[in-house]
C-alpha atoms as a PDB file:
ATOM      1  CA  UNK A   1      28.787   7.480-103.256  1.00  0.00           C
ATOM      2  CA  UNK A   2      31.385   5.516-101.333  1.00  0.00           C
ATOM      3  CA  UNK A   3      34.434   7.560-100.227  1.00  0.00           C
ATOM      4  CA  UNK A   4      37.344   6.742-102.850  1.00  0.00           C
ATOM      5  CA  UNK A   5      40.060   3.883-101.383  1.00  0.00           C
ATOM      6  CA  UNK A   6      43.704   4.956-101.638  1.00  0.00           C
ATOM      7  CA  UNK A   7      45.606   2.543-103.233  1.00  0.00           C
ATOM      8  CA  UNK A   8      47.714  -0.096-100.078  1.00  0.00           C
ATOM      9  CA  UNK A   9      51.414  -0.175 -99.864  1.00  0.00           C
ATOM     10  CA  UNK A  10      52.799  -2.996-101.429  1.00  0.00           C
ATOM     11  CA  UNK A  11      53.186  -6.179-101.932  1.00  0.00           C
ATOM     12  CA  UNK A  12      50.156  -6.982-100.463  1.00  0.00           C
ATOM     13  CA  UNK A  13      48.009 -10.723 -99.846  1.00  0.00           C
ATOM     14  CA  UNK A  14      44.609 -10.912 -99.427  1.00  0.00           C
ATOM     15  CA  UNK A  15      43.400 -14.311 -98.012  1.00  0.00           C
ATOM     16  CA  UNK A  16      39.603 -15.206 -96.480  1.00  0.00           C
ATOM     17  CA  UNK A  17      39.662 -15.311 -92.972  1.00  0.00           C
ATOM     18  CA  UNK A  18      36.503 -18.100 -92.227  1.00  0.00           C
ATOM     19  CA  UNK A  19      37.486 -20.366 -95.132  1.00  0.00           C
ATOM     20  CA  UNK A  20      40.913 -20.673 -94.506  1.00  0.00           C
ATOM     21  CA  UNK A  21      40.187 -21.698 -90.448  1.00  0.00           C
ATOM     22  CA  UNK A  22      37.362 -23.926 -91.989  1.00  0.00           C
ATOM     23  CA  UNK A  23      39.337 -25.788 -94.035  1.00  0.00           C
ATOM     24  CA  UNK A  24      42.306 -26.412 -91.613  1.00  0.00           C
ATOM     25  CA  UNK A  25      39.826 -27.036 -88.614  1.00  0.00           C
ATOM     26  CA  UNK A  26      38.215 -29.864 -91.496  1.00  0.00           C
ATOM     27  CA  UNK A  27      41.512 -31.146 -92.246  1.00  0.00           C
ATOM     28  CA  UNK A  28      43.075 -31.304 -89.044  1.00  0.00           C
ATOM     29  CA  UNK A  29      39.949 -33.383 -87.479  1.00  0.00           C
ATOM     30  CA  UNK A  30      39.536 -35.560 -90.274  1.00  0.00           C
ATOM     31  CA  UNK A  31      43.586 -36.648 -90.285  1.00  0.00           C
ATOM     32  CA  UNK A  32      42.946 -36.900 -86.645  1.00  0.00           C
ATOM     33  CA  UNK A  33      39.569 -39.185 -87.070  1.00  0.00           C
ATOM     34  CA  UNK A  34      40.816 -41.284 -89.575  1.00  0.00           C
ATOM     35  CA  UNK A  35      44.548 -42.094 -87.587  1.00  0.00           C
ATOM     36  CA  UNK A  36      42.038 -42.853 -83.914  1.00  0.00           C
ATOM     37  CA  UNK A  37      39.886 -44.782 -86.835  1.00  0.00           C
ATOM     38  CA  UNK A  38      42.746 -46.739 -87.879  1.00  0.00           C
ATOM     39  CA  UNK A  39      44.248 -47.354 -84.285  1.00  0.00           C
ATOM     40  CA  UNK A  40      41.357 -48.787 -83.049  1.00  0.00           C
ATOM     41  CA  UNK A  41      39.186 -50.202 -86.124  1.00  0.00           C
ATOM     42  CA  UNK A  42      37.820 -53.989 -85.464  1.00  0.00           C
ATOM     43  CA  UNK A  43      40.094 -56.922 -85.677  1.00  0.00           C
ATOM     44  CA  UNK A  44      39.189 -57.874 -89.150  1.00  0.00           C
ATOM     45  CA  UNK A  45      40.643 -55.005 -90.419  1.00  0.00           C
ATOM     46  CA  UNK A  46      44.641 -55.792 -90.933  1.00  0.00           C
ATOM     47  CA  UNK A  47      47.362 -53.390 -91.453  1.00  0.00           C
ATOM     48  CA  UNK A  48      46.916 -52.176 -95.191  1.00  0.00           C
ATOM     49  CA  UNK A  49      43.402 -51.393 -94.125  1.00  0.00           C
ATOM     50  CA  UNK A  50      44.640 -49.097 -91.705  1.00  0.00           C
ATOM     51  CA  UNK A  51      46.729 -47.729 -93.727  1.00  0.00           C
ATOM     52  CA  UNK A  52      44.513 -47.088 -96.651  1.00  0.00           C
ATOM     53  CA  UNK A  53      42.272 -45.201 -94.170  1.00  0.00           C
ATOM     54  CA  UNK A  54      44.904 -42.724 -92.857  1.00  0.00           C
ATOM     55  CA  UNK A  55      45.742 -42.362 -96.444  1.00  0.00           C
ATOM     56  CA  UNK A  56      42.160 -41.657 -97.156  1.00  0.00           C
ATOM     57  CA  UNK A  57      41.841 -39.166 -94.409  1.00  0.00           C
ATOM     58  CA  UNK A  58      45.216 -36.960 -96.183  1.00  0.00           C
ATOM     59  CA  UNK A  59      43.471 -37.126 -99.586  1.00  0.00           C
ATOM     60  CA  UNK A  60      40.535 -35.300 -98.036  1.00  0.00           C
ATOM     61  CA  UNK A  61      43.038 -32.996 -96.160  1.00  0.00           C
ATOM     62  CA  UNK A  62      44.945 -32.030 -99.129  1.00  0.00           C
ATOM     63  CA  UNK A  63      41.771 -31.296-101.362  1.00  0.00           C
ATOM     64  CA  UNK A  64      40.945 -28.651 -97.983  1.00  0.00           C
ATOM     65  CA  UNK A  65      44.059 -27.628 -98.145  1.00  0.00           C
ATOM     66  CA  UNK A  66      43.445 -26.393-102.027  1.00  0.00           C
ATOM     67  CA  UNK A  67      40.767 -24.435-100.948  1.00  0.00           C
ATOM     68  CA  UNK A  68      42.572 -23.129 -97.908  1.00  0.00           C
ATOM     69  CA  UNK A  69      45.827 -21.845 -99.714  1.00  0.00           C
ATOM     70  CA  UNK A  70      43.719 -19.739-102.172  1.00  0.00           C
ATOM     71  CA  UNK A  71      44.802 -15.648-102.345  1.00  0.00           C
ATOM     72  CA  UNK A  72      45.868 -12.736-103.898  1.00  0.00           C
ATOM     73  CA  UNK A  73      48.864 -11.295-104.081  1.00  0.00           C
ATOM     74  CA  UNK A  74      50.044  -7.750-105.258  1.00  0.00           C
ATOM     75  CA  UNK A  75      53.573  -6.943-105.591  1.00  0.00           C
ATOM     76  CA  UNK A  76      55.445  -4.517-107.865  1.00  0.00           C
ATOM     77  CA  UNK A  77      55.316  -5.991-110.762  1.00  0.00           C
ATOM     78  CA  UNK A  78      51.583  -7.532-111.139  1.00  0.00           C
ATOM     79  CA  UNK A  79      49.342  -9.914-109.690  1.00  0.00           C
ATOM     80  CA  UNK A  80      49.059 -13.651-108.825  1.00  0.00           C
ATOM     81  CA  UNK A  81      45.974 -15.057-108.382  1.00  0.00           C
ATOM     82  CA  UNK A  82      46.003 -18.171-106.066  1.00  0.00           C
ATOM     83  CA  UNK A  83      43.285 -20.554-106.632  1.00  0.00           C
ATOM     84  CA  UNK A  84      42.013 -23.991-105.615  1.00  0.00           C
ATOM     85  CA  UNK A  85      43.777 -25.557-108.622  1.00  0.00           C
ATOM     86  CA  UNK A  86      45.583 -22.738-110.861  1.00  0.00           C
ATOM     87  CA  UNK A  87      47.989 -20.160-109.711  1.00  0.00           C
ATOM     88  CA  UNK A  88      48.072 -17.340-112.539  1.00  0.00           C
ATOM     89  CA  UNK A  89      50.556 -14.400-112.774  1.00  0.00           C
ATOM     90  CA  UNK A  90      49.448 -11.111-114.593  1.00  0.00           C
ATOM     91  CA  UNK A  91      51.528  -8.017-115.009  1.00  0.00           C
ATOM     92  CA  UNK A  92      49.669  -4.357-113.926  1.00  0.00           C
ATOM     93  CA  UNK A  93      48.846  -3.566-117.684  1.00  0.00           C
ATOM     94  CA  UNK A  94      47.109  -6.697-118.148  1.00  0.00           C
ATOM     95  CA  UNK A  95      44.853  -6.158-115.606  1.00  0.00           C
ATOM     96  CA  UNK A  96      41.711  -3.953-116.519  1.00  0.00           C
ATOM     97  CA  UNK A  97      39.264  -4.105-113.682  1.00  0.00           C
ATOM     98  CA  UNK A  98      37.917  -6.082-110.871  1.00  0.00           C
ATOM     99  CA  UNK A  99      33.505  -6.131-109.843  1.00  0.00           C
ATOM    100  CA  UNK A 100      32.445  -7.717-107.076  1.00  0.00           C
ATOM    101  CA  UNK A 101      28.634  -8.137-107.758  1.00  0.00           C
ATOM    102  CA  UNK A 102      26.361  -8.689-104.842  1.00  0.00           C
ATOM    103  CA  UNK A 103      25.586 -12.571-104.051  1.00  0.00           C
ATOM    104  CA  UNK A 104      28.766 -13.055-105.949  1.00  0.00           C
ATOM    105  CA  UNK A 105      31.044 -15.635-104.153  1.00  0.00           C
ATOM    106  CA  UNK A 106      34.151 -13.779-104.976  1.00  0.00           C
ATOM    107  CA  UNK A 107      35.216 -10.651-107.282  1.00  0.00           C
ATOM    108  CA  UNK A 108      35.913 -11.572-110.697  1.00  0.00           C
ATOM    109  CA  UNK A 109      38.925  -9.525-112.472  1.00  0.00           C
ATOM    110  CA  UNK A 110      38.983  -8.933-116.361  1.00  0.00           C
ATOM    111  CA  UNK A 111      42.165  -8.883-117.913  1.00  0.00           C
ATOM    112  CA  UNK A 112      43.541  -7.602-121.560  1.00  0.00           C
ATOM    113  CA  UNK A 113      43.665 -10.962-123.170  1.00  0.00           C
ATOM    114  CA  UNK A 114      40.183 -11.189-122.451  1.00  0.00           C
ATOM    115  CA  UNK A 115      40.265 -13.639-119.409  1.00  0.00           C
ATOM    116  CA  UNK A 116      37.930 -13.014-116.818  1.00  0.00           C
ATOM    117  CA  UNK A 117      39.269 -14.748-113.564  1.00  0.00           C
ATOM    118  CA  UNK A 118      37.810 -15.564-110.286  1.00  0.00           C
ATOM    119  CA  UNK A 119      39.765 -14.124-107.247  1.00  0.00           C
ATOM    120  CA  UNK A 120      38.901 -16.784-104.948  1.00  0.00           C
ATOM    121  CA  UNK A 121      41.261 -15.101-102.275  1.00  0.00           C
ATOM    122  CA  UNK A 122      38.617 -12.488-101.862  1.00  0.00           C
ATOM    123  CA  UNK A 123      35.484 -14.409-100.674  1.00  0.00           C
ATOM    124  CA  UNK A 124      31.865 -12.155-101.007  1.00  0.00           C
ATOM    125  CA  UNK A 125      30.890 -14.132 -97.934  1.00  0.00           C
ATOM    126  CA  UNK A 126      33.133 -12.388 -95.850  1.00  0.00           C
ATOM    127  CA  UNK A 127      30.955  -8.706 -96.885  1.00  0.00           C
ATOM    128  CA  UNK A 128      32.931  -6.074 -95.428  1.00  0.00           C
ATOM    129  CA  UNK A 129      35.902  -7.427 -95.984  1.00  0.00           C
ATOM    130  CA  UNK A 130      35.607  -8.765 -99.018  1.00  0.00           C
ATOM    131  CA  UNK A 131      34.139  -4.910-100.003  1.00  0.00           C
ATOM    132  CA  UNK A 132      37.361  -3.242 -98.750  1.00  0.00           C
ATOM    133  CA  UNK A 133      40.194  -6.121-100.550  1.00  0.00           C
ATOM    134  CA  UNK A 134      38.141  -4.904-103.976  1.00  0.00           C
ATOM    135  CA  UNK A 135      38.102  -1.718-103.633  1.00  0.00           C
ATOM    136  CA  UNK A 136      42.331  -1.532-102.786  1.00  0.00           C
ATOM    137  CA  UNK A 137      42.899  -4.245-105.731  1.00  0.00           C
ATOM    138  CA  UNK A 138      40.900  -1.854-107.918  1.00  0.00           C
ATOM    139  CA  UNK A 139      42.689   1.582-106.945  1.00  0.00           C
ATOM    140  CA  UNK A 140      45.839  -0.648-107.601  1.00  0.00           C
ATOM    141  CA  UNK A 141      44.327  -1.291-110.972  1.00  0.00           C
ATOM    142  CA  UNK A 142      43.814   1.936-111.919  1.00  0.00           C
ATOM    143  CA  UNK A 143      46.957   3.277-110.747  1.00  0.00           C
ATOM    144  CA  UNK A 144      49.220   1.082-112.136  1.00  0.00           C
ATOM    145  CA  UNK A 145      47.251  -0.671-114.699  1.00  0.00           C
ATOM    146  CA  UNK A 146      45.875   0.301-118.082  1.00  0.00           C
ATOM    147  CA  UNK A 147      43.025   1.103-117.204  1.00  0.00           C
ATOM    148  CA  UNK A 148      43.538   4.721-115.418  1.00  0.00           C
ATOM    149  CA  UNK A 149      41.256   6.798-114.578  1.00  0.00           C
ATOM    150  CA  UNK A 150      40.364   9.705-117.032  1.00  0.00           C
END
């Protein structure tokens, strides 16, 4: 059996390492493509053109950086869960427990009003790590949640 994980000081963040410098290397070269696109595009091509491709090229940016701000956060008072589209904010005795299945691309953590959310801050991909972030969240769980341990 693995060696019980003493709850971390808080607060806390847990963020993916490779997905956050993947999705600001993406970003960064595609704003930097699509402005060297739009400086030296064919004739034809006038300045809304131009334009429209820059703009283009911080569209795609922005939708990286979604997926690059994504976290979780543990302070004194609860949780917040920072996703690619929804932040949500959960107090410790809403939060039950958190599994992190194998294959899984991040933990998923059940909560009292019978959500089950996706910590995308915690990517499986990332094994170890990803191994060590549940097992803190979870001793925070069960310490301060209400779900303690028996």
């Amino acid at each position: 059996m693995p060696e019980p994980v003493s709850p971390p000081p808080l607060p806390i963040t847990w963020r993916p390492r490779r997905g956050r410098i993947v999705a600001y290397g993406c970003a960064t070269l595609i704003v930097l493509g699509a402005v060297v696109m739009a400086i030296f595009i064919a004739e034809p091509f006038q300045l809304p053109d131009r334009v429209a491709i820059v703009a283009f090229g911080c569209a795609v940016a922005y939708v990286l950086h979604l997926l690059g701000r994504v976290r979780v956060e543990a302070d004194e008072k609860g949780l917040t869960i920072v996703n690619a589209v929804r932040t949500h904010r959960y107090t410790w005795p809403e939060a039950l427990d958190i599994t992190l299945l194998v294959g899984e691309p991040w933990p998923r953590i059940d909560f009292s009003d019978g959500r089950t959310i996706g910590a995308m801050g915690i990517q499986g991909s990332e094994k170890a790590r990803a191994r060590q972030a549940t097992a803190e969240l979870k001793a925070l769980i069960r310490e301060r949640g209400e779900a303690r341990e028996s």
